[in-house]
C-alpha atoms as a PDB file:
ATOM      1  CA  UNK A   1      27.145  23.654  38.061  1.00  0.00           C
ATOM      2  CA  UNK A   2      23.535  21.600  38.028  1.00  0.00           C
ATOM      3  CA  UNK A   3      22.160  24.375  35.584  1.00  0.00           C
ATOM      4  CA  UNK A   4      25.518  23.341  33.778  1.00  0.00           C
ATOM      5  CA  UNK A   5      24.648  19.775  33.233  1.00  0.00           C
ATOM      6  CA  UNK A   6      21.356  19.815  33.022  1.00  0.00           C
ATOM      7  CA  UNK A   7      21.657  22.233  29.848  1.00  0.00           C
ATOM      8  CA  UNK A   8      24.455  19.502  28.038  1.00  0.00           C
ATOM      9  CA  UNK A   9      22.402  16.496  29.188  1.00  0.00           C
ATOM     10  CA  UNK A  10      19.693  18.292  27.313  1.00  0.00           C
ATOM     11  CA  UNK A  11      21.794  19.372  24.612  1.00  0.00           C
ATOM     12  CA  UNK A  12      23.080  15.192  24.114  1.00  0.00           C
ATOM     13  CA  UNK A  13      19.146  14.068  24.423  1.00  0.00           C
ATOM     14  CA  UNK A  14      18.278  16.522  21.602  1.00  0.00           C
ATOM     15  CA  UNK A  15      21.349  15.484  19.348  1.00  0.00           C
ATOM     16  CA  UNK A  16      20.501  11.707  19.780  1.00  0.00           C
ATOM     17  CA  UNK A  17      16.982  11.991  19.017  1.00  0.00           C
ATOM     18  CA  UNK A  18      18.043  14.233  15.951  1.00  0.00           C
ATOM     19  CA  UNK A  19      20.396  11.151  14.966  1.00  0.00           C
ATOM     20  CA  UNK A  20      17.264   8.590  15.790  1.00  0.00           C
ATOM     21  CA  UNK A  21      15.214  10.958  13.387  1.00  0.00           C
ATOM     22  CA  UNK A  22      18.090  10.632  10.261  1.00  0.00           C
ATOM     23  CA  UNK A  23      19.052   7.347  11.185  1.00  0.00           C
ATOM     24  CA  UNK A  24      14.846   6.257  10.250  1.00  0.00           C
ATOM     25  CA  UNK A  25      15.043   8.298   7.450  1.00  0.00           C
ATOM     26  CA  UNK A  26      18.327   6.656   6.060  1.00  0.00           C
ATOM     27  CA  UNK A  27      16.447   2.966   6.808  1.00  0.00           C
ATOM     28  CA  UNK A  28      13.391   3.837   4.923  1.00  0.00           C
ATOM     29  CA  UNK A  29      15.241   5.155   1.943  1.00  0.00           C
ATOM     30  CA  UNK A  30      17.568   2.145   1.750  1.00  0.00           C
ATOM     31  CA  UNK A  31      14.718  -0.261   1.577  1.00  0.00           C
ATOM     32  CA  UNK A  32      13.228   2.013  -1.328  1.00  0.00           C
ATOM     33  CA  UNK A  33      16.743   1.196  -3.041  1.00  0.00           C
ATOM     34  CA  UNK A  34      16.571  -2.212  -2.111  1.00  0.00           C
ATOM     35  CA  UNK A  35      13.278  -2.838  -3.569  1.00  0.00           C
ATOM     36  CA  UNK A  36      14.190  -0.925  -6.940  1.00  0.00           C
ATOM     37  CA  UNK A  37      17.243  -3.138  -7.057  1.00  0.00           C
ATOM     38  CA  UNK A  38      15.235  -6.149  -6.494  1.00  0.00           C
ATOM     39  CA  UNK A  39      13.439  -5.149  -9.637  1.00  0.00           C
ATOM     40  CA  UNK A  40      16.267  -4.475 -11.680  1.00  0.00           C
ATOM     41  CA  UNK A  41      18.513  -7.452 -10.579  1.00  0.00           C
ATOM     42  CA  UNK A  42      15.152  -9.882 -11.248  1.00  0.00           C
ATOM     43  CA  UNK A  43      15.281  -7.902 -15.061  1.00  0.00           C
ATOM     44  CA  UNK A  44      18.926  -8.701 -15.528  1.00  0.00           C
ATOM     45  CA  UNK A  45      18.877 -12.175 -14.646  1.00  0.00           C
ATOM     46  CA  UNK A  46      15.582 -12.995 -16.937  1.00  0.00           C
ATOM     47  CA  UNK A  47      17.672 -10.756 -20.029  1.00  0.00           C
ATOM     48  CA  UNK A  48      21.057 -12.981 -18.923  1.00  0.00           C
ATOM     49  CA  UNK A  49      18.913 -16.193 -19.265  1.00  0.00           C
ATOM     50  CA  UNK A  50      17.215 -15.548 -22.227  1.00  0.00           C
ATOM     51  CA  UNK A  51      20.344 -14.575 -24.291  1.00  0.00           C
ATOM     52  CA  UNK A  52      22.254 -17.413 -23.243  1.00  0.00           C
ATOM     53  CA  UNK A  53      19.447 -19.108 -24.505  1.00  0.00           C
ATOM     54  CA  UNK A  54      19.153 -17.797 -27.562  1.00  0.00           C
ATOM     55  CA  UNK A  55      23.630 -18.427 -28.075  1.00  0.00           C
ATOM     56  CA  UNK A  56      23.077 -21.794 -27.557  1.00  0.00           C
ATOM     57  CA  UNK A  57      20.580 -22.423 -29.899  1.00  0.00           C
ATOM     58  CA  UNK A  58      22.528 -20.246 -32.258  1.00  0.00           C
ATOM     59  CA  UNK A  59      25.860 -22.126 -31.138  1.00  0.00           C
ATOM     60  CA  UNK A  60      24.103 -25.716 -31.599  1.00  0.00           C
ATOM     61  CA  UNK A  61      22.729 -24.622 -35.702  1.00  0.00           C
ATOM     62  CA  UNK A  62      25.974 -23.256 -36.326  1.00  0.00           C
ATOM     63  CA  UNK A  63      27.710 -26.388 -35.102  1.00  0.00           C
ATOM     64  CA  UNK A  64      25.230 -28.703 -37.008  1.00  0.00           C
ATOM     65  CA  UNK A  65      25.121 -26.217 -40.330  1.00  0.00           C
ATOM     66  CA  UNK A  66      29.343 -27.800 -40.147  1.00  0.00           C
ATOM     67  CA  UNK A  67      28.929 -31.274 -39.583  1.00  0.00           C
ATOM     68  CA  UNK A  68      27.010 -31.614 -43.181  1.00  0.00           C
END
Protein backbone atom coordinates (compact mmCIF):
# COMPACT_ATOMS: atom_id res chain seq x y z
CA UNK A 1 0.00 0.00 0.00
CA UNK A 2 3.16 2.55 0.89
CA UNK A 3 4.92 1.24 -2.39
CA UNK A 4 1.36 2.24 -3.77
CA UNK A 5 1.53 5.84 -2.86
CA UNK A 6 4.76 6.50 -2.96
CA UNK A 7 4.78 5.48 -6.83
CA UNK A 8 1.44 8.12 -7.54
CA UNK A 9 2.95 10.78 -5.25
CA UNK A 10 5.86 10.39 -7.58
CA UNK A 11 3.89 10.06 -10.56
CA UNK A 12 1.83 13.79 -9.44
CA UNK A 13 5.49 15.42 -8.59
CA UNK A 14 6.68 14.46 -12.11
CA UNK A 15 3.38 15.69 -13.89
CA UNK A 16 3.53 19.09 -12.00
CA UNK A 17 7.00 19.79 -12.70
CA UNK A 18 6.25 18.75 -16.43
CA UNK A 19 3.32 21.47 -16.22
CA UNK A 20 5.96 24.06 -14.36
CA UNK A 21 8.31 23.23 -17.43
CA UNK A 22 5.29 24.19 -20.28
CA UNK A 23 3.78 26.62 -18.19
CA UNK A 24 7.66 28.76 -18.49
CA UNK A 25 7.73 27.96 -21.86
CA UNK A 26 4.14 29.36 -22.62
CA UNK A 27 5.33 32.76 -20.44
CA UNK A 28 8.42 33.27 -22.41
CA UNK A 29 6.72 32.89 -25.73
CA UNK A 30 3.87 35.24 -24.82
CA UNK A 31 6.21 38.02 -23.95
CA UNK A 32 7.97 37.36 -27.46
CA UNK A 33 4.30 38.10 -28.84
CA UNK A 34 3.87 40.85 -26.66
CA UNK A 35 6.93 42.60 -27.65
CA UNK A 36 6.24 42.00 -31.53
CA UNK A 37 2.83 43.47 -30.88
CA UNK A 38 4.27 46.35 -29.13
CA UNK A 39 6.08 47.00 -32.35
CA UNK A 40 3.34 46.65 -34.59
CA UNK A 41 0.63 48.49 -32.50
CA UNK A 42 3.45 51.58 -32.06
CA UNK A 43 3.53 51.23 -36.35
CA UNK A 44 -0.21 51.45 -36.59
CA UNK A 45 -0.77 54.26 -34.43
CA UNK A 46 2.21 56.50 -36.11
CA UNK A 47 0.45 55.28 -39.90
CA UNK A 48 -3.25 56.23 -38.13
CA UNK A 49 -1.75 59.66 -37.13
CA UNK A 50 -0.09 60.54 -40.06
CA UNK A 51 -3.07 59.88 -42.44
CA UNK A 52 -5.43 61.68 -40.44
CA UNK A 53 -3.04 64.22 -40.85
CA UNK A 54 -2.64 64.27 -44.17
CA UNK A 55 -7.17 64.20 -44.55
CA UNK A 56 -7.23 67.14 -42.75
CA UNK A 57 -5.00 69.08 -44.58
CA UNK A 58 -6.60 67.66 -47.66
CA UNK A 59 -10.18 68.30 -46.01
CA UNK A 60 -9.14 72.05 -44.99
CA UNK A 61 -7.76 72.91 -49.15
CA UNK A 62 -10.72 71.31 -50.36
CA UNK A 63 -12.95 73.34 -48.08
CA UNK A 64 -11.03 76.63 -48.86
CA UNK A 65 -10.60 75.69 -52.88
CA UNK A 66 -15.03 76.25 -52.24
CA UNK A 67 -15.25 79.25 -50.36
CA UNK A 68 -13.58 81.31 -53.48
Amino acid sequence: MSEQIARELGEISATLRSIKETQGKHSTSLAGLDTRMRSVETRSALSGAVTGGVMAVAVALIKDTFKT
